[in-house]
C-alpha atoms as a PDB file:
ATOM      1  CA  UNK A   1     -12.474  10.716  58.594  1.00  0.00           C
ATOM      2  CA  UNK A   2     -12.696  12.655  55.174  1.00  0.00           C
ATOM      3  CA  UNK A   3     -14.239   9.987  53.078  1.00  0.00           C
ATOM      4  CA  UNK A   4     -14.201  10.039  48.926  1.00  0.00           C
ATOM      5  CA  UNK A   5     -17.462   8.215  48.043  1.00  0.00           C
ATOM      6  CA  UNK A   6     -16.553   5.566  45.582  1.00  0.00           C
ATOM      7  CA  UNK A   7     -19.593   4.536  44.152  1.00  0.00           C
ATOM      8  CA  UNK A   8     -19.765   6.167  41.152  1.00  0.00           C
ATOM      9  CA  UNK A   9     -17.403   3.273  39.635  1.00  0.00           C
ATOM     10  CA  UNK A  10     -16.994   2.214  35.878  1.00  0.00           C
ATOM     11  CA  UNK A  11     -16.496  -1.409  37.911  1.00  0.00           C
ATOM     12  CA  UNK A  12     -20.413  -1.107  38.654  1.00  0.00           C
ATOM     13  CA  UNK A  13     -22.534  -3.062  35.909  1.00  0.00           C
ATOM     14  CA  UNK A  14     -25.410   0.132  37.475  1.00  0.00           C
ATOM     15  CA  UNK A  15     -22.843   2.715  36.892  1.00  0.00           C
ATOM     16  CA  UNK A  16     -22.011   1.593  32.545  1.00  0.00           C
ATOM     17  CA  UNK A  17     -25.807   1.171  31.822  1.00  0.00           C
ATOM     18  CA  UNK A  18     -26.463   4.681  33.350  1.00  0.00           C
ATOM     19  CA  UNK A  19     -23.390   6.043  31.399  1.00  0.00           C
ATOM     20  CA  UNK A  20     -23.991   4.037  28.515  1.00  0.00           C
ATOM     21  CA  UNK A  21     -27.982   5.553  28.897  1.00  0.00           C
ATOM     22  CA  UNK A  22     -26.775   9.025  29.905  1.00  0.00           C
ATOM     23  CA  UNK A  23     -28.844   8.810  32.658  1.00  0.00           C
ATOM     24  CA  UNK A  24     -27.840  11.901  34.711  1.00  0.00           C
ATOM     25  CA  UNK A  25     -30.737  11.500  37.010  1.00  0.00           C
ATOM     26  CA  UNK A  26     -29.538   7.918  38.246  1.00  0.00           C
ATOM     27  CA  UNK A  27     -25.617   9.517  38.790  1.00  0.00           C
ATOM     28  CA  UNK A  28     -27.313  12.634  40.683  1.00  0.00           C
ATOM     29  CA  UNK A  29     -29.349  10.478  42.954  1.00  0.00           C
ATOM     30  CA  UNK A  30     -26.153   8.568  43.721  1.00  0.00           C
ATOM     31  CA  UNK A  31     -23.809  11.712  44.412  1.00  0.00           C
ATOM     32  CA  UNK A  32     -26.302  13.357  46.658  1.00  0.00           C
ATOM     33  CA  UNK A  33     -27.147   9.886  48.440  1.00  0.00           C
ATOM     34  CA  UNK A  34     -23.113   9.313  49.294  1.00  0.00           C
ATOM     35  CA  UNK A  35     -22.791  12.818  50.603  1.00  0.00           C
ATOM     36  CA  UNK A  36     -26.286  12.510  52.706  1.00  0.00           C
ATOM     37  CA  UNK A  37     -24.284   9.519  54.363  1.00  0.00           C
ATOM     38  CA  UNK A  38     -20.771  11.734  55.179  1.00  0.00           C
ATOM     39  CA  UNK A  39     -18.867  11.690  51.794  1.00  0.00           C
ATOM     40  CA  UNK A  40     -16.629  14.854  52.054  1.00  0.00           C
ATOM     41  CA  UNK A  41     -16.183  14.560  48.476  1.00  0.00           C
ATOM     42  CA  UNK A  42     -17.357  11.964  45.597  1.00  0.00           C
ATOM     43  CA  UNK A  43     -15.276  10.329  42.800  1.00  0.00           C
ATOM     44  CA  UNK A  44     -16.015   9.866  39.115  1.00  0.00           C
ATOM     45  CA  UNK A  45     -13.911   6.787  38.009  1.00  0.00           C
ATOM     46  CA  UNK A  46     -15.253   6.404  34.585  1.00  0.00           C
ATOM     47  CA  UNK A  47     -12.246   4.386  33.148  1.00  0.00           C
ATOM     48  CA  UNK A  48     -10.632   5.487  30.060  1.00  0.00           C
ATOM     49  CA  UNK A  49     -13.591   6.402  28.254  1.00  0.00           C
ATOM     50  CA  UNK A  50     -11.312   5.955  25.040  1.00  0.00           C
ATOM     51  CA  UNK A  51     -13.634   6.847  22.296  1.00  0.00           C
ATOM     52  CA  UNK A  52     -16.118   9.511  23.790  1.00  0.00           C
ATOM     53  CA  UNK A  53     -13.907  11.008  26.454  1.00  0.00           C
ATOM     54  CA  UNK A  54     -14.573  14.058  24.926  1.00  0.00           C
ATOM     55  CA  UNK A  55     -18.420  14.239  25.751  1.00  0.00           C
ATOM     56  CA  UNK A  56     -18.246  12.159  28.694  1.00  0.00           C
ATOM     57  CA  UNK A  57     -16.139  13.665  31.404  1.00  0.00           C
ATOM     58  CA  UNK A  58     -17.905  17.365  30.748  1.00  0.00           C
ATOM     59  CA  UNK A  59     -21.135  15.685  31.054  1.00  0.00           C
ATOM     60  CA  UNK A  60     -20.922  13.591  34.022  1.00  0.00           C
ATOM     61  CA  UNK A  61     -19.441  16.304  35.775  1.00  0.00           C
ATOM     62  CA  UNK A  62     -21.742  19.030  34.938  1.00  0.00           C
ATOM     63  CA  UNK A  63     -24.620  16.555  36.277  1.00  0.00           C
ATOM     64  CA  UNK A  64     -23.413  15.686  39.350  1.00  0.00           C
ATOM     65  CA  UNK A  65     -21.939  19.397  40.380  1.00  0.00           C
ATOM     66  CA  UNK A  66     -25.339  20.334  39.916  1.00  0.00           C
ATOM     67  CA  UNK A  67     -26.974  18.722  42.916  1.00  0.00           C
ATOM     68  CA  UNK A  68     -23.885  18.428  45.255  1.00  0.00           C
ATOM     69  CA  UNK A  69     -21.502  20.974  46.652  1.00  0.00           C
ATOM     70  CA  UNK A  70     -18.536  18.824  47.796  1.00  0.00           C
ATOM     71  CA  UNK A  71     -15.420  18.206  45.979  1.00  0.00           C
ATOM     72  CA  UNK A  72     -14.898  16.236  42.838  1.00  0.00           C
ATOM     73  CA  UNK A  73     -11.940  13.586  42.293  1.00  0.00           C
ATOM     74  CA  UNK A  74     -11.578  12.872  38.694  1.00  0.00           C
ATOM     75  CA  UNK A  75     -10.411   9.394  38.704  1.00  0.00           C
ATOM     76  CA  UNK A  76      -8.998   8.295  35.024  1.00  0.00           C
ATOM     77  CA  UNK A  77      -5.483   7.510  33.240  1.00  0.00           C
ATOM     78  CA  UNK A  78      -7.079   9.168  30.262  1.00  0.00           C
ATOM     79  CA  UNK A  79      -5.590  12.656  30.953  1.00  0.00           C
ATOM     80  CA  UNK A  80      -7.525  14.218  28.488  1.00  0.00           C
ATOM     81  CA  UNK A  81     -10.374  13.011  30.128  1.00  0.00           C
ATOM     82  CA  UNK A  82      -9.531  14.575  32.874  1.00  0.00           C
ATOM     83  CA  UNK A  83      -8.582  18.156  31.808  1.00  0.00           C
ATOM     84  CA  UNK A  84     -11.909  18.045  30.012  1.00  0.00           C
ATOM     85  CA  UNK A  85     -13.522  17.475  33.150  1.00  0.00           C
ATOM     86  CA  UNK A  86     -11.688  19.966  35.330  1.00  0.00           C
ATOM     87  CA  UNK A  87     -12.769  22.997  32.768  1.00  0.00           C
ATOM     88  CA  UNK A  88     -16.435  22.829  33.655  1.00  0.00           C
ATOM     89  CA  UNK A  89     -15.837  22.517  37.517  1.00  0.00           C
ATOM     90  CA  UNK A  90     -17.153  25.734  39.204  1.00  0.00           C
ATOM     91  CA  UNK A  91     -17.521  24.995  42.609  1.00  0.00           C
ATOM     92  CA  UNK A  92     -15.438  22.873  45.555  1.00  0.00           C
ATOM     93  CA  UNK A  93     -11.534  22.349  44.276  1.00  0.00           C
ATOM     94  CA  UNK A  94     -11.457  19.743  42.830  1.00  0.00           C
ATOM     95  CA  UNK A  95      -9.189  16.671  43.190  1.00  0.00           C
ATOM     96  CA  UNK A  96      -7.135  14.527  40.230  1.00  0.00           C
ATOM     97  CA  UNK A  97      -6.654  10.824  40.804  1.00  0.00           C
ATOM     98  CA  UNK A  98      -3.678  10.049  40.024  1.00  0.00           C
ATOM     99  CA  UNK A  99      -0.259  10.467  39.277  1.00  0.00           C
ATOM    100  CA  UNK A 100       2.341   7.874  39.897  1.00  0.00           C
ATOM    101  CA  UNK A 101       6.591   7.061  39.978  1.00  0.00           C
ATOM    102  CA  UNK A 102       5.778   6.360  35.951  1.00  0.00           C
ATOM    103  CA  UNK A 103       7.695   8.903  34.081  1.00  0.00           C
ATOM    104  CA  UNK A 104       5.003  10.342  31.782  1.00  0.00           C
ATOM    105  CA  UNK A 105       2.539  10.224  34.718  1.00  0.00           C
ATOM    106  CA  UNK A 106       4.798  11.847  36.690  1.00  0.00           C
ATOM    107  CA  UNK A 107       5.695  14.523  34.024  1.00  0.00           C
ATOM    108  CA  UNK A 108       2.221  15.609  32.940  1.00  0.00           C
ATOM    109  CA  UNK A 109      -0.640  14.737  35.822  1.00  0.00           C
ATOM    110  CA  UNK A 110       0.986  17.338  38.419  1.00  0.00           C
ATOM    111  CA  UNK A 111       1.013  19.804  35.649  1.00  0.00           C
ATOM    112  CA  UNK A 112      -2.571  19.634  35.234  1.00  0.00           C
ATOM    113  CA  UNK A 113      -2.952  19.223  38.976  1.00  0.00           C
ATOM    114  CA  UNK A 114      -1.291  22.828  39.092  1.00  0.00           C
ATOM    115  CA  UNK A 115      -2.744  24.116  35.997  1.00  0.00           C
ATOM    116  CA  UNK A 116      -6.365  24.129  37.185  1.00  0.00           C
ATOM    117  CA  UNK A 117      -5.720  24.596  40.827  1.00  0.00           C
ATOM    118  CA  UNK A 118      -6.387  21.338  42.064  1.00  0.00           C
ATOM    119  CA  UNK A 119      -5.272  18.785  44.657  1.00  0.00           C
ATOM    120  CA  UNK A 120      -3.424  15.617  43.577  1.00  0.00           C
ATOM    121  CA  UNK A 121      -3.604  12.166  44.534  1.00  0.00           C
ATOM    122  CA  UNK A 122      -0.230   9.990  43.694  1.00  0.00           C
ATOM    123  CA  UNK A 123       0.213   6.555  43.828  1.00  0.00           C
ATOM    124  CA  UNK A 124       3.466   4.956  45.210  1.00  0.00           C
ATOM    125  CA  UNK A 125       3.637   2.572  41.662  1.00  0.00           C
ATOM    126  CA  UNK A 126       6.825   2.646  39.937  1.00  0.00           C
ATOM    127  CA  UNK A 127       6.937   0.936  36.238  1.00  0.00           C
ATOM    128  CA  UNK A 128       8.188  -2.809  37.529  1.00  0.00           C
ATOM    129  CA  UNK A 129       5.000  -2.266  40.372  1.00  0.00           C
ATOM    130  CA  UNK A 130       4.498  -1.752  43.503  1.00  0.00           C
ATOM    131  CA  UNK A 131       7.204  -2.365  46.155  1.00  0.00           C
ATOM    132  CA  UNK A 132       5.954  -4.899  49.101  1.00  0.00           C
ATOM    133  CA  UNK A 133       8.117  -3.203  51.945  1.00  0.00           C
ATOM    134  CA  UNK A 134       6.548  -0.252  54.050  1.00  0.00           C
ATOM    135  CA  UNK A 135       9.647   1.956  53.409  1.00  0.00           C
ATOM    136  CA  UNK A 136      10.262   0.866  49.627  1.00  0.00           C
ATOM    137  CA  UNK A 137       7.103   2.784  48.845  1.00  0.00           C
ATOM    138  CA  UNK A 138       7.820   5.371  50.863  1.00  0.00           C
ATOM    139  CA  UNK A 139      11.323   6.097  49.080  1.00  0.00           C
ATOM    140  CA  UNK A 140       9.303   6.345  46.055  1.00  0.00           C
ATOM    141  CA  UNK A 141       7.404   8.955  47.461  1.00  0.00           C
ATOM    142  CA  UNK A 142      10.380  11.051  48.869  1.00  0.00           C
ATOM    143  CA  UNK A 143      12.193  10.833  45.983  1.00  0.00           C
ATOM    144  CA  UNK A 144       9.693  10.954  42.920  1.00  0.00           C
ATOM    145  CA  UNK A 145       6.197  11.918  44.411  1.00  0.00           C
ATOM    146  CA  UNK A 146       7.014  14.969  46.442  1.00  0.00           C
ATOM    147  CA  UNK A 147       9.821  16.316  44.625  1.00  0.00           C
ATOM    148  CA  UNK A 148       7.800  16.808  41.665  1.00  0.00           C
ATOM    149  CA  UNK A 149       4.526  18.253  43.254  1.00  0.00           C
ATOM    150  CA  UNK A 150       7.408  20.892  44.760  1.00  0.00           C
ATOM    151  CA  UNK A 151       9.085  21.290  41.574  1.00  0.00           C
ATOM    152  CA  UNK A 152       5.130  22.433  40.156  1.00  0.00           C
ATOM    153  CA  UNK A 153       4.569  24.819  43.129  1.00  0.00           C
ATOM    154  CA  UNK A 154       2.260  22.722  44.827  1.00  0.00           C
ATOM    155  CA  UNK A 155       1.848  23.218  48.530  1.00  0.00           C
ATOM    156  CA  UNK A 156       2.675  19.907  50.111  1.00  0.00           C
ATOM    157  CA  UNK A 157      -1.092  19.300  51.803  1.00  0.00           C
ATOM    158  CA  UNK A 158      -2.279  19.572  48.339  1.00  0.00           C
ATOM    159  CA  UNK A 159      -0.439  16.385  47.903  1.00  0.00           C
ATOM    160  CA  UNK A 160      -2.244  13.187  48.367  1.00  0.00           C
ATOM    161  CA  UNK A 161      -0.180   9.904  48.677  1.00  0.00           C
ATOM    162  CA  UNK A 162      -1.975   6.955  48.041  1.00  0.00           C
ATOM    163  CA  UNK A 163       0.463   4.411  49.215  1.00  0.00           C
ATOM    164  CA  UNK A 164      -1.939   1.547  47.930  1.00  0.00           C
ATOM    165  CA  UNK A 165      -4.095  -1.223  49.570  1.00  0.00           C
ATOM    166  CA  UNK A 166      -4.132  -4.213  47.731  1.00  0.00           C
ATOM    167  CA  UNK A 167      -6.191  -7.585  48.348  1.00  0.00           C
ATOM    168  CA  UNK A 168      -5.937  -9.660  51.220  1.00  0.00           C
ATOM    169  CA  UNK A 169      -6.732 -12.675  48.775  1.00  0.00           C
ATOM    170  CA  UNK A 170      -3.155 -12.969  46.709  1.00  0.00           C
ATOM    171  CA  UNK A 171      -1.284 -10.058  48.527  1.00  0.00           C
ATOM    172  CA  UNK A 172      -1.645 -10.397  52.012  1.00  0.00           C
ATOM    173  CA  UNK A 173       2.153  -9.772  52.583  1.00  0.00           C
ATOM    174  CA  UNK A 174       1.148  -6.024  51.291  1.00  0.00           C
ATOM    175  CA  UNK A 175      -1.209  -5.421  54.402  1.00  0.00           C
ATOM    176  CA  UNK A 176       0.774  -5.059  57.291  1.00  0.00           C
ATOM    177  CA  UNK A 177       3.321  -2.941  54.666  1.00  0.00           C
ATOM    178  CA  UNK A 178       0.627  -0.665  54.220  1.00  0.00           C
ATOM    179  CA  UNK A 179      -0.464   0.463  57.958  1.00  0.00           C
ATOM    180  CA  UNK A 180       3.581   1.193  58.101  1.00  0.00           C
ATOM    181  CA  UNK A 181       3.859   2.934  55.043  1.00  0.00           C
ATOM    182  CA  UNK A 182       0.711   5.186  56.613  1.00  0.00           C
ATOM    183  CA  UNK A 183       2.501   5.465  60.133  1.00  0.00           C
ATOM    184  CA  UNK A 184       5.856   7.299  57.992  1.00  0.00           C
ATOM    185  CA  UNK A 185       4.162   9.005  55.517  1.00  0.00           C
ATOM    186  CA  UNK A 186       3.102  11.163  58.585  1.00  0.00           C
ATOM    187  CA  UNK A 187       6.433  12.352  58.845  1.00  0.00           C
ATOM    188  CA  UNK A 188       7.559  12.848  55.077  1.00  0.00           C
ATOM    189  CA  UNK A 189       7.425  16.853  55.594  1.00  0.00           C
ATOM    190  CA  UNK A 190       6.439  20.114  57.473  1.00  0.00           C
ATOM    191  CA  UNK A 191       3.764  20.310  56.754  1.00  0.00           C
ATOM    192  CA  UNK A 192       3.170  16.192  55.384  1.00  0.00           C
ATOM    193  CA  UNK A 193       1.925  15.585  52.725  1.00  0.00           C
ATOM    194  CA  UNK A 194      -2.167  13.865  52.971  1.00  0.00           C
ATOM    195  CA  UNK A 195      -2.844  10.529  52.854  1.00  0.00           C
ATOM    196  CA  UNK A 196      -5.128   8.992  51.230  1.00  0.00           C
ATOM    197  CA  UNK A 197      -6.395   4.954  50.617  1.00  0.00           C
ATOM    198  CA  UNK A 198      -8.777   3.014  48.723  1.00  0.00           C
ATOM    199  CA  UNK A 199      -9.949   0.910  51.420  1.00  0.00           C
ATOM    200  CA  UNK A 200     -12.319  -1.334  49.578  1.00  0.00           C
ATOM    201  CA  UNK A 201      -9.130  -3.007  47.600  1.00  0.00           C
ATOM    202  CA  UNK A 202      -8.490  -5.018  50.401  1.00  0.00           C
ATOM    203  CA  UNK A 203     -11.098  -7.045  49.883  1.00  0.00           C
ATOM    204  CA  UNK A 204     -11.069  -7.669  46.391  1.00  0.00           C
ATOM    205  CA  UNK A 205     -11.616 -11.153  45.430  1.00  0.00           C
ATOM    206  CA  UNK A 206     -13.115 -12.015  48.513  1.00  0.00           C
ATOM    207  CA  UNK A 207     -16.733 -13.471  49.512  1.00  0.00           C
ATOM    208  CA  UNK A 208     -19.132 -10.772  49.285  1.00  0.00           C
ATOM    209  CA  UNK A 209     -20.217 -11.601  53.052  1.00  0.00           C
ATOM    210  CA  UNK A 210     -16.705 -11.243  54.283  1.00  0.00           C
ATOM    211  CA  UNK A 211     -15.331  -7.972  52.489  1.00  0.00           C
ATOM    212  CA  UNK A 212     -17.294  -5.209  55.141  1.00  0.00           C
ATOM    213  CA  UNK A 213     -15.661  -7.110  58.092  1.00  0.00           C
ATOM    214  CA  UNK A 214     -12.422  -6.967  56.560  1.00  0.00           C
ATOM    215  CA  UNK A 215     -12.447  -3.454  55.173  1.00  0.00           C
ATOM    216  CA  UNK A 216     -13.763  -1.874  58.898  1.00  0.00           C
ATOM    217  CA  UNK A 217     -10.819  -3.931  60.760  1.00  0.00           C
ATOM    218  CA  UNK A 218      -8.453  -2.554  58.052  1.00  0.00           C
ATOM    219  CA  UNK A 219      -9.516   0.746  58.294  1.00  0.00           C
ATOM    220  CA  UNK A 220      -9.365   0.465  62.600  1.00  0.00           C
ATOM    221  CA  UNK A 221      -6.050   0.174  62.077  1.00  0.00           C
ATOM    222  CA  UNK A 222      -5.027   2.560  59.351  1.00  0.00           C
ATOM    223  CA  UNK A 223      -6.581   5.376  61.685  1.00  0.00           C
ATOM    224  CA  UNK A 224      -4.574   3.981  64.194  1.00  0.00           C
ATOM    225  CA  UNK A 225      -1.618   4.395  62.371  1.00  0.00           C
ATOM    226  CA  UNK A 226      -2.328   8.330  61.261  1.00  0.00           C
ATOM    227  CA  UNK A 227      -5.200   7.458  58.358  1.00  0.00           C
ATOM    228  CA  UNK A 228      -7.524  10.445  58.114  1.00  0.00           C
ATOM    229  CA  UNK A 229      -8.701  10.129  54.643  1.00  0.00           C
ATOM    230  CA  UNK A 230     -10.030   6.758  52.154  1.00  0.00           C
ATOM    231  CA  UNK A 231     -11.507   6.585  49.214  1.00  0.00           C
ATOM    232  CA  UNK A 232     -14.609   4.315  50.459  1.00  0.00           C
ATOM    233  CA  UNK A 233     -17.991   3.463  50.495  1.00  0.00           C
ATOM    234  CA  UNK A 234     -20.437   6.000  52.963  1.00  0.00           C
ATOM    235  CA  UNK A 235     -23.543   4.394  52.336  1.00  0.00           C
ATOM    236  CA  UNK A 236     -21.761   0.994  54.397  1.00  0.00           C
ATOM    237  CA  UNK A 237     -23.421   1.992  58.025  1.00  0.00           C
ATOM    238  CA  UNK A 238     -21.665  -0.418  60.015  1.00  0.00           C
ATOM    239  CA  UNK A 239     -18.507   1.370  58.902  1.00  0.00           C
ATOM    240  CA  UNK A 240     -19.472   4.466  59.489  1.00  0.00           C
ATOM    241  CA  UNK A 241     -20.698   3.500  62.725  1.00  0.00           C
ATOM    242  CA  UNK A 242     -17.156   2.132  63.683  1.00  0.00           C
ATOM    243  CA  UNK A 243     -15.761   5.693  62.706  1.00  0.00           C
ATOM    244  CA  UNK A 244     -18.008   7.332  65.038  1.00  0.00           C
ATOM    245  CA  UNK A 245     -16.783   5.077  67.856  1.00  0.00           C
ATOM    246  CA  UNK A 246     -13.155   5.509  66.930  1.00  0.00           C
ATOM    247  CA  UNK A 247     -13.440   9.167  66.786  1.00  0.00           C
ATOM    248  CA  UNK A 248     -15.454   9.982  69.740  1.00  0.00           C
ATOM    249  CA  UNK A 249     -13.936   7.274  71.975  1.00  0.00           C
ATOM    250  CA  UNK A 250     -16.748   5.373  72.622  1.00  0.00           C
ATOM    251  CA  UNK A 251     -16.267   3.034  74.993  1.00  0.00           C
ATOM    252  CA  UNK A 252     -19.727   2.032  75.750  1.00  0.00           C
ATOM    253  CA  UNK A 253     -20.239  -1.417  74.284  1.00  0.00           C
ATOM    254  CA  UNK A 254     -17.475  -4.724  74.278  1.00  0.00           C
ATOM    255  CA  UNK A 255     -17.420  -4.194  70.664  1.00  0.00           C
ATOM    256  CA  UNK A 256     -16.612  -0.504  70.689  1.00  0.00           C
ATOM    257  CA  UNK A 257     -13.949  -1.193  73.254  1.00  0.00           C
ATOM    258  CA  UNK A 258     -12.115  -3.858  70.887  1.00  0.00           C
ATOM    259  CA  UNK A 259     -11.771  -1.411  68.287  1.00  0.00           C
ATOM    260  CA  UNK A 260     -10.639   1.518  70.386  1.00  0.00           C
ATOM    261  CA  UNK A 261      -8.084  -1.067  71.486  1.00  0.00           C
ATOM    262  CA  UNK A 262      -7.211  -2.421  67.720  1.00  0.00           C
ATOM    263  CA  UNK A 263      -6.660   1.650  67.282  1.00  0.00           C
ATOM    264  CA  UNK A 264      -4.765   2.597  70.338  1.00  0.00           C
ATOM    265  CA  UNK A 265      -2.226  -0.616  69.937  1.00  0.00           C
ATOM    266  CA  UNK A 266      -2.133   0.337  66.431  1.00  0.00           C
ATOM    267  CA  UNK A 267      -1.391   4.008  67.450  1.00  0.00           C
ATOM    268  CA  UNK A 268       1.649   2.500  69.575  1.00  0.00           C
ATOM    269  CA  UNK A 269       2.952   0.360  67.724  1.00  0.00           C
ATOM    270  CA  UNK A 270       1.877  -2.889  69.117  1.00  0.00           C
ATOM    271  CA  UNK A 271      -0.565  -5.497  68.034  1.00  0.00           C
ATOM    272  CA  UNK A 272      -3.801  -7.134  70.018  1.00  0.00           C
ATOM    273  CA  UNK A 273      -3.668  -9.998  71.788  1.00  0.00           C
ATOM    274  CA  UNK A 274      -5.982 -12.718  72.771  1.00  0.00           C
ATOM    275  CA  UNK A 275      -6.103 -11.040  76.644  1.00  0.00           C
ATOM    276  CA  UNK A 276      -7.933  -8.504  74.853  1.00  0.00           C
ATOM    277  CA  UNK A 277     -10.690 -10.427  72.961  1.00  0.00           C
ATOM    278  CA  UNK A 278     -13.151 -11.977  74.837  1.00  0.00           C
ATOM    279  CA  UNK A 279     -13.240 -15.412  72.900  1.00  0.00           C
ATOM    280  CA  UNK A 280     -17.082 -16.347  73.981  1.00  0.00           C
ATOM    281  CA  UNK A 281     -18.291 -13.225  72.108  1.00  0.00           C
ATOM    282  CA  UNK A 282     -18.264 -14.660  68.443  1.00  0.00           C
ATOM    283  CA  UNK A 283     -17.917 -10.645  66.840  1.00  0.00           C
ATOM    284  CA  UNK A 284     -14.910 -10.124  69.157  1.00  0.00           C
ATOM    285  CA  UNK A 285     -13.853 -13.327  67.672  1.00  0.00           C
ATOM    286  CA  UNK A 286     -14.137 -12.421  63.980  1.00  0.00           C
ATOM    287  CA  UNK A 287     -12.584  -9.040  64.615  1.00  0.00           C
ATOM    288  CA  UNK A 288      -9.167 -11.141  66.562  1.00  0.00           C
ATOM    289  CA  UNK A 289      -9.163 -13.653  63.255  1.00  0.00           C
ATOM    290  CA  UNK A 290      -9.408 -10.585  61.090  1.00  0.00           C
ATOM    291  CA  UNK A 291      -6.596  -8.935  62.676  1.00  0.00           C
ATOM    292  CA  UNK A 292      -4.518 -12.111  62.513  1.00  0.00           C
ATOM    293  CA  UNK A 293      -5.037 -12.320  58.704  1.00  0.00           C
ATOM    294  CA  UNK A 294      -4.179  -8.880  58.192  1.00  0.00           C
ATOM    295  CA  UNK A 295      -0.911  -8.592  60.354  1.00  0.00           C
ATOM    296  CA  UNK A 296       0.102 -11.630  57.752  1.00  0.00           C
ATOM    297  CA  UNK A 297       0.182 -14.213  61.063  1.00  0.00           C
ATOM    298  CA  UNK A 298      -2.648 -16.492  59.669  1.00  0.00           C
ATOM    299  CA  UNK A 299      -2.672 -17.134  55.674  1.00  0.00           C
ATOM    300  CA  UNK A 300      -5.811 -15.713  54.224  1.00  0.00           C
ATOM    301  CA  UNK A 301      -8.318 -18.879  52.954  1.00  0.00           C
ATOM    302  CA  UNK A 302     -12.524 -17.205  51.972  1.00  0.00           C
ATOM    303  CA  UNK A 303     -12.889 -19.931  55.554  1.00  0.00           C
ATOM    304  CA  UNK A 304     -10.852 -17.965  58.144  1.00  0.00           C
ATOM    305  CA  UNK A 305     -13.728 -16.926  60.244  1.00  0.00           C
ATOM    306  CA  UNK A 306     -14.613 -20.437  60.811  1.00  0.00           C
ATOM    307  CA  UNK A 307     -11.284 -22.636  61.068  1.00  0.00           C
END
């Protein structure tokens, strides 16, 4: 699993004192600490940055590509922003987060994408949203996102979709959409274009206890369905330890087994079932209610691990 460290977040109340500080020693710390845990590359999402773009993306940048060696993803709608950060990258290619179905997004982010070499993340969001159904959002890729990273001279694997995770809390109907959307995407070309999700989102607005659960059941099953890339958190262990099992087919605890079950039924098309759980083991339990609230068969209340 390629995994975009996310911690460097304008969201994080850590993140705007350091900014607002310049404090290049705390954002160093964090880069190198993300890719010490297995971040194949770490994202800056700094926000607009309205009124001191122009210092701020250069800086930031400059700090953390001193200490780390790994791709950047400049993650911003202020496209100035971003351009200004892209000039002072020297090392790994970087990555721009994002483009989108939006006409002027559309227009001008692969253009910069192209301009400086490199690779683009795209969002399947049109101007009235984001389409619920699986292959709604996939049309929108076909016929908007890929077309126009062509029509630049982009190679297609340069090409990022990001066909959006959204909360379980208020959007639950979106999560079984998404593991589909992943599963076609695969096909959309020779070669396919990458794929790429925030995996975090789907926990947004939940309990603070709940969200790692939820976001390492999720991401079972995105890998099942072709996922080989998230923007995520590496410093969450358990995670990282369920990618391990996943990817080296380790069958050697109950636990592990659930998941590489969750993946392979995933893989095929099918869905677990309570023969596979055993029901006295309450972690196989939470993993079967997770699954339930994901697949959309069980409404989503902060409670669901213990109706």
């Amino acid at each position: 699993m390629y995994i975009i460290g996310e911690n460097i977040h304008i969201i994080s109340p850590k993140v705007k004192v350091a900014l607002k500080e310049r404090d290049a020693e705390f954002f160093k710390a964090l880069a190198i600490k993300q890719v010490e845990h297995g971040a194949s590359a770490v994202d800056l999402n700094l926000g607009r940055q309205k009124h001191e773009w122009e210092e701020i993306f250069p800086w930031i940048t400059k700090a953390v590509q001193e200490v780390v060696d790994v791709p950047l993803v400049i993650d911003s709608t202020n496209l100035q922003g971003i351009e200004a950060a892209l000039k002072v990258i020297t090392k790994a290619r970087p990555i721009v987060n994002s483009a989108s179905c939006e006409a002027e997004r559309l227009e001008k982010v692969p253009l910069l994408a192209k301009k400086y070499d490199a690779q683009l993340v795209a969002l399947t969001l049109e101007k009235s949203g984001i389409p619920i159904e699986s292959e709604a959002r996939v049309n929108l890729a076909l016929e908007y996102l890929i077309p126009r990273a062509m029509e630049v001279g982009m190679e297609l694997p340069d090409l990022i979709i990001d066909p959006l995770v959204l909360t379980v809390s208020g959007c639950q109907e979106f999560c079984p959409e998404l593991i589909e959307a992943v599963r076609i995407l695969k096909f959309a070309g020779d070669p396919p274009p990458s794929i790429s999700v925030g995996l975090s989102n789907v926990s947004n607005s939940v309990p603070e206890p709940k969200r790692p659960l939820l976001n390492r059941v999720y991401m079972v099953m995105l890998m099942g369905a072709g996922l080989e890339m998230m923007i995520a958190d590496p410093l969450d262990e358990k995670q990282n330890e369920v990618i391990r099992i996943v990817e080296e087919r380790d069958d050697s605890t109950p636990v592990g087994r659930l998941y590489l079950t969750l993946h392979d039924k995933t893989e095929a098309m099918g869905e677990l079932n309570k023969d596979d759980v055993d029901m006295d083991d309450p972690e196989q339990v939470a993993i079967w209610k997770t699954v339930q609230v994901l697949l959309n068969k069980v409404i989503y209340a902060d409670s669901y691990l213990e109706n």
